[in-house]
PDB file of N, CA and C in Angstrom:
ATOM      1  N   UNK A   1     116.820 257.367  36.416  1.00  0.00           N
ATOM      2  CA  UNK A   1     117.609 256.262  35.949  1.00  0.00           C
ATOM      3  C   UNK A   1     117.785 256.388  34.437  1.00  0.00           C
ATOM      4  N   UNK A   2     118.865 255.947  34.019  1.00  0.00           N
ATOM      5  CA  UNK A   2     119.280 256.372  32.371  1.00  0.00           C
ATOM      6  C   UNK A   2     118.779 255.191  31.968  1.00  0.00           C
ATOM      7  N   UNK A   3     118.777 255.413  30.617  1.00  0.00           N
ATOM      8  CA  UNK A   3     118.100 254.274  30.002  1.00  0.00           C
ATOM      9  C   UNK A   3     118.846 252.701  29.738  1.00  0.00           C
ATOM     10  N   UNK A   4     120.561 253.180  29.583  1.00  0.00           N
ATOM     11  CA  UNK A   4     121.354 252.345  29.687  1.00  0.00           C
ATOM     12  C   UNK A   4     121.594 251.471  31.299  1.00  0.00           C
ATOM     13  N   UNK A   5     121.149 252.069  32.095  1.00  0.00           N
ATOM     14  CA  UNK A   5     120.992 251.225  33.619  1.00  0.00           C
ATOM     15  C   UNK A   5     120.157 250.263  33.589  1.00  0.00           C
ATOM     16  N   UNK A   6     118.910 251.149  33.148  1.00  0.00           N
ATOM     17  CA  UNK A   6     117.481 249.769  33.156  1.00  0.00           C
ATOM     18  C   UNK A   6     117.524 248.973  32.422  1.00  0.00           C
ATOM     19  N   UNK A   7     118.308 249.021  31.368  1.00  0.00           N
ATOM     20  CA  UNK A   7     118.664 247.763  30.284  1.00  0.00           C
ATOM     21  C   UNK A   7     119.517 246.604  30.902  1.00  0.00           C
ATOM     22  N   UNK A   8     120.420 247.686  31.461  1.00  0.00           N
ATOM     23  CA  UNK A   8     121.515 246.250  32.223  1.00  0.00           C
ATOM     24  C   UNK A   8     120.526 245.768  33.264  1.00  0.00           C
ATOM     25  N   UNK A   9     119.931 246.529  34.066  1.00  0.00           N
ATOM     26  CA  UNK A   9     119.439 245.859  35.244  1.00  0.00           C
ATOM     27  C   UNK A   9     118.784 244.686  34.191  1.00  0.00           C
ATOM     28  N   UNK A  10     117.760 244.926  33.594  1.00  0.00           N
ATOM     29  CA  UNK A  10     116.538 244.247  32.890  1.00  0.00           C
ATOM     30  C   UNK A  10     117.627 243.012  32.142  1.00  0.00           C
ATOM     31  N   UNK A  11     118.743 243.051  31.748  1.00  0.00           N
ATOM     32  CA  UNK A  11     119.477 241.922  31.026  1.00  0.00           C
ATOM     33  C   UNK A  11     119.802 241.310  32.307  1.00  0.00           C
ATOM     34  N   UNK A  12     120.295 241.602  33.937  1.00  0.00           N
ATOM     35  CA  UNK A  12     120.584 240.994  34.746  1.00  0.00           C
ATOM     36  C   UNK A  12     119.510 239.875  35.101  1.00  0.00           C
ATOM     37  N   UNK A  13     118.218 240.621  35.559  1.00  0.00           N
ATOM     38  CA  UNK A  13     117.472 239.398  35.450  1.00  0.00           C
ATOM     39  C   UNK A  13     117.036 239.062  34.646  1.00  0.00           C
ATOM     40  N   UNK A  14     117.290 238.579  33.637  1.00  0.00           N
ATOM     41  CA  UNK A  14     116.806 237.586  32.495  1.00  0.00           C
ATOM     42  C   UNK A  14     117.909 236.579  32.416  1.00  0.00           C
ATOM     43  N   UNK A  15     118.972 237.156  32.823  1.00  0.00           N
ATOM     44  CA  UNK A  15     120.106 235.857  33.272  1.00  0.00           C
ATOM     45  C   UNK A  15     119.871 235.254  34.393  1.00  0.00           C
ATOM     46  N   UNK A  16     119.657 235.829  35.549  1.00  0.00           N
ATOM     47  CA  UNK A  16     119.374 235.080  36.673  1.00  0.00           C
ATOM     48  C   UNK A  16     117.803 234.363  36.404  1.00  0.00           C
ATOM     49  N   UNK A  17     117.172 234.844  35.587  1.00  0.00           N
ATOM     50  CA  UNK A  17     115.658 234.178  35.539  1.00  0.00           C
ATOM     51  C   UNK A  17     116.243 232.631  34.489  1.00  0.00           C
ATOM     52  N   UNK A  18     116.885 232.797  33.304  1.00  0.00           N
ATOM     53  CA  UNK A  18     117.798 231.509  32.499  1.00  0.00           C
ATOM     54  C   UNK A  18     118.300 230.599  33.160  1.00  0.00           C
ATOM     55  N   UNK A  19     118.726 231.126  34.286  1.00  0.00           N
ATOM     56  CA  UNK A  19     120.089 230.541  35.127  1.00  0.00           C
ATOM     57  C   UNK A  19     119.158 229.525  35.442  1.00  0.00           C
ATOM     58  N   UNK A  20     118.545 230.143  36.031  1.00  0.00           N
ATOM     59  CA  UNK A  20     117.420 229.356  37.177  1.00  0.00           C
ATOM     60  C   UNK A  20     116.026 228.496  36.732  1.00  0.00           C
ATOM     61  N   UNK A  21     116.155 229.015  35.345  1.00  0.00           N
ATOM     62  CA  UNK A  21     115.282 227.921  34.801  1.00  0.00           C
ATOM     63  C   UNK A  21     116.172 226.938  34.062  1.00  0.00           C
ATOM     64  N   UNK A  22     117.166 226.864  33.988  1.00  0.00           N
ATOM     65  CA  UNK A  22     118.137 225.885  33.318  1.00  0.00           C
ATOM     66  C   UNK A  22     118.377 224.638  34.181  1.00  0.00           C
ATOM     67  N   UNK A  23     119.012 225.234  35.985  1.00  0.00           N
ATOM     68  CA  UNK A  23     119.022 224.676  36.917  1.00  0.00           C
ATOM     69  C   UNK A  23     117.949 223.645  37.008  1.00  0.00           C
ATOM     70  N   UNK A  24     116.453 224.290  37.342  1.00  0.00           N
ATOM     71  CA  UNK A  24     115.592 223.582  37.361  1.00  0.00           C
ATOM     72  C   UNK A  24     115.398 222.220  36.612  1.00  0.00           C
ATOM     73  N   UNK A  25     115.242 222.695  35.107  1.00  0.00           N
ATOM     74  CA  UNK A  25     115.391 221.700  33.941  1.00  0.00           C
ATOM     75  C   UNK A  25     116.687 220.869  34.254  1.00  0.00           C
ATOM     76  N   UNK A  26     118.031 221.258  34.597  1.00  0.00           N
ATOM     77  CA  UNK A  26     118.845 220.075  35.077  1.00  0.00           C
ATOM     78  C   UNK A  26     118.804 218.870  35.806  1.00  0.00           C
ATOM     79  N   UNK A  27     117.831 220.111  36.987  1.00  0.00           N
ATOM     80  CA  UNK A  27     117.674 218.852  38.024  1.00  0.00           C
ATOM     81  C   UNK A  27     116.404 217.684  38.010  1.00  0.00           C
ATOM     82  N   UNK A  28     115.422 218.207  37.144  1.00  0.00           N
ATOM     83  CA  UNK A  28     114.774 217.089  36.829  1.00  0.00           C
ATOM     84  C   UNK A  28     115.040 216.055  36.151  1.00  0.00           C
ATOM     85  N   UNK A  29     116.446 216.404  35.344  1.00  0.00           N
ATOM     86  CA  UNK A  29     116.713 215.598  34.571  1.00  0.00           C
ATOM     87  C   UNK A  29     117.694 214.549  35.139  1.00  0.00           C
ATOM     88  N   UNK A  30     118.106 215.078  36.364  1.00  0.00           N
ATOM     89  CA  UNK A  30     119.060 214.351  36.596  1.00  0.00           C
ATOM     90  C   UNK A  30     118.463 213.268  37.852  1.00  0.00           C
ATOM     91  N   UNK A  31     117.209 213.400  38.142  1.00  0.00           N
ATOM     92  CA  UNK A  31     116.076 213.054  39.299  1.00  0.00           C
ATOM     93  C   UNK A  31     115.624 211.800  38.209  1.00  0.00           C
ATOM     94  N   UNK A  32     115.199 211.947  37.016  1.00  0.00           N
ATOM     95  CA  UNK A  32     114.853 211.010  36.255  1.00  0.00           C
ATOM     96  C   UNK A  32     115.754 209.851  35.897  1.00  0.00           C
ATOM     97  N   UNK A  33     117.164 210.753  35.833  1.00  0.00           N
ATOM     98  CA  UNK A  33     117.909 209.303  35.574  1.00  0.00           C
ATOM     99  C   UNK A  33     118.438 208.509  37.123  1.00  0.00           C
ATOM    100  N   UNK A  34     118.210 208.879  37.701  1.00  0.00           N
ATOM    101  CA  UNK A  34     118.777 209.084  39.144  1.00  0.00           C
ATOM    102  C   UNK A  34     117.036 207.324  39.367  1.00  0.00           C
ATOM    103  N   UNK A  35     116.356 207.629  39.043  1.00  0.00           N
ATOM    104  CA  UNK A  35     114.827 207.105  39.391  1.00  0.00           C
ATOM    105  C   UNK A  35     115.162 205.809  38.426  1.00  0.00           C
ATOM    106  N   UNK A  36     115.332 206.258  36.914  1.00  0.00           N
ATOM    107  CA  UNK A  36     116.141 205.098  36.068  1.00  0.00           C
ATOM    108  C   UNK A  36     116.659 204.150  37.072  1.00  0.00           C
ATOM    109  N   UNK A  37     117.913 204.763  37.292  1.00  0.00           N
ATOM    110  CA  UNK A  37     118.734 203.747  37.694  1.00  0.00           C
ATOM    111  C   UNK A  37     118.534 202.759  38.909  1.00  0.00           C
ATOM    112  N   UNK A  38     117.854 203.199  39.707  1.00  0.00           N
ATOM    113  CA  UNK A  38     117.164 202.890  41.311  1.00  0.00           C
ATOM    114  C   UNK A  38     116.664 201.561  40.452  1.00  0.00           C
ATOM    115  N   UNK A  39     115.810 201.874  39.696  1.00  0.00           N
ATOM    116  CA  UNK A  39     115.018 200.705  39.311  1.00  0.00           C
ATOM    117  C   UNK A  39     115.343 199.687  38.581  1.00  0.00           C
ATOM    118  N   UNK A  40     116.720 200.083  38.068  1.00  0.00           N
ATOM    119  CA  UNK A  40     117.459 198.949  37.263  1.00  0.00           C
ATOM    120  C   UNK A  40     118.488 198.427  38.453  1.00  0.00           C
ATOM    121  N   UNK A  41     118.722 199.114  39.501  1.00  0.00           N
ATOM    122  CA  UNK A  41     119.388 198.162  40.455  1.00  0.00           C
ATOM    123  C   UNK A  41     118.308 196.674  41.093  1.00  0.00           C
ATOM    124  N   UNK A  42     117.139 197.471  41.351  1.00  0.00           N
ATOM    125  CA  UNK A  42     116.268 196.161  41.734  1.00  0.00           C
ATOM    126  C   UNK A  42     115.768 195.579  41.571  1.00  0.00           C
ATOM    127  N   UNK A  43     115.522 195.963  39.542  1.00  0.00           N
ATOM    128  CA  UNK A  43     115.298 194.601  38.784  1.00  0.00           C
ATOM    129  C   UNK A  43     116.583 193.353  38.276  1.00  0.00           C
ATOM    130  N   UNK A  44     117.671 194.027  38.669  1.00  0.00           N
ATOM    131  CA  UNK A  44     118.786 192.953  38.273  1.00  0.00           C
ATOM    132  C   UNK A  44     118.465 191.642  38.521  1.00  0.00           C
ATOM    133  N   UNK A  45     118.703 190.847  37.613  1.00  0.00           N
ATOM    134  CA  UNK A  45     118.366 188.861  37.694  1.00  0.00           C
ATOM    135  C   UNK A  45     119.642 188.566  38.310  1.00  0.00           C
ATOM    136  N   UNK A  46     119.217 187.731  39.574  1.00  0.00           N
ATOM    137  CA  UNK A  46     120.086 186.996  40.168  1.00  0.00           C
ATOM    138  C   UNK A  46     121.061 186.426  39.502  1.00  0.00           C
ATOM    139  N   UNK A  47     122.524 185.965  39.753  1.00  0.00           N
ATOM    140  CA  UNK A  47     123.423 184.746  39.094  1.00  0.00           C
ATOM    141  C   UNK A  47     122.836 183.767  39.311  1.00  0.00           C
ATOM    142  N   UNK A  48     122.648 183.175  38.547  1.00  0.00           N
ATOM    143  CA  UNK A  48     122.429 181.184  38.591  1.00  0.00           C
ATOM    144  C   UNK A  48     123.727 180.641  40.064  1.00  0.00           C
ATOM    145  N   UNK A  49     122.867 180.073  40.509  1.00  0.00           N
ATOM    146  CA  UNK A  49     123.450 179.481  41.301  1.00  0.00           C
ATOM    147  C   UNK A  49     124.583 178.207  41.116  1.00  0.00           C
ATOM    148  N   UNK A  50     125.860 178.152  41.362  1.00  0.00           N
ATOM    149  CA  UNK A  50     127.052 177.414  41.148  1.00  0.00           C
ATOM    150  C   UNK A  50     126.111 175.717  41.843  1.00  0.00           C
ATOM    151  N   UNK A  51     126.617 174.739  41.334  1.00  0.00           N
ATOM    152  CA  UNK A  51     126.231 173.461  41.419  1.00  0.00           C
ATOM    153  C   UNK A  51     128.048 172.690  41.802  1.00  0.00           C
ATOM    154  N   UNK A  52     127.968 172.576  43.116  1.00  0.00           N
ATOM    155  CA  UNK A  52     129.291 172.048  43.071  1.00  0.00           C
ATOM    156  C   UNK A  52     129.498 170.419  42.436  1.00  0.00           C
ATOM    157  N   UNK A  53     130.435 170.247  41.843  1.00  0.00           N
ATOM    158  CA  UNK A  53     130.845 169.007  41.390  1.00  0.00           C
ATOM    159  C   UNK A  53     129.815 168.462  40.547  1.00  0.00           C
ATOM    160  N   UNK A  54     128.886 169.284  40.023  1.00  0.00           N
ATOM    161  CA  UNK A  54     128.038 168.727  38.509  1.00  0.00           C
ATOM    162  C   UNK A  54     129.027 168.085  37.625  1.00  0.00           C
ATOM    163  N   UNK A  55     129.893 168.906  36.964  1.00  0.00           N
ATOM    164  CA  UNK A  55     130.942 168.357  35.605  1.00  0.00           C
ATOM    165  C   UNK A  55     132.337 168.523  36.532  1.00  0.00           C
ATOM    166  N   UNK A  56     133.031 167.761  35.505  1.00  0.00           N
ATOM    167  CA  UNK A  56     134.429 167.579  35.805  1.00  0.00           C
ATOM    168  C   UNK A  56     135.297 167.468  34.910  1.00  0.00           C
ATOM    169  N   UNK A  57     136.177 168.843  34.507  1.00  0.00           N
ATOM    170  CA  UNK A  57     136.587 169.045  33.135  1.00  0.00           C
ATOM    171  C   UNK A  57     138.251 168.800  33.246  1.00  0.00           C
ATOM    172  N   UNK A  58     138.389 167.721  32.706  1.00  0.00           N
ATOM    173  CA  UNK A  58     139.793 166.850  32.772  1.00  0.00           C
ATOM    174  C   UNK A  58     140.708 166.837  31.564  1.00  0.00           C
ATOM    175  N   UNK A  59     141.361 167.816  31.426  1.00  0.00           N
ATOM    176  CA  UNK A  59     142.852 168.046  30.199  1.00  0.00           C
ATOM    177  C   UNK A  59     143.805 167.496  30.131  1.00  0.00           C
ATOM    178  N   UNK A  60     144.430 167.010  29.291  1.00  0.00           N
ATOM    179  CA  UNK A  60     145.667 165.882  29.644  1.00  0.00           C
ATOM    180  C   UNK A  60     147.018 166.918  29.442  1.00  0.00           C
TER     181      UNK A  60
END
């Protein structure tokens, strides 16, 4: 094997090894906000509940 082969091979995986540690690091990141958000859906505070016919707002 020439020396210029084993270099490319050896640059191939170091891209596929990047690739794939990038991926990784993406997807945790996107698991975290993903976990965020879950938890801000089921802390949301209820609306106040409507009171029918409390006030009665009369404009001339």
């Amino acid at each position: 094997m020439s020396v210029s082969a084993l270099m490319g091979k050896q640059v191939a995986e170091l891209q596929q090894t990047v690739s794939l540690s990038l991926m990784k690091s993406q997807m945790a990141t996107q698991t975290a906000h993903a976990t965020v958000m879950m938890e801000q859906l089921t802390a949301s505070t209820p609306a106040p509940h409507p009171f029918k016919g409390g006030t009665v707002d009369v404009k001339a």
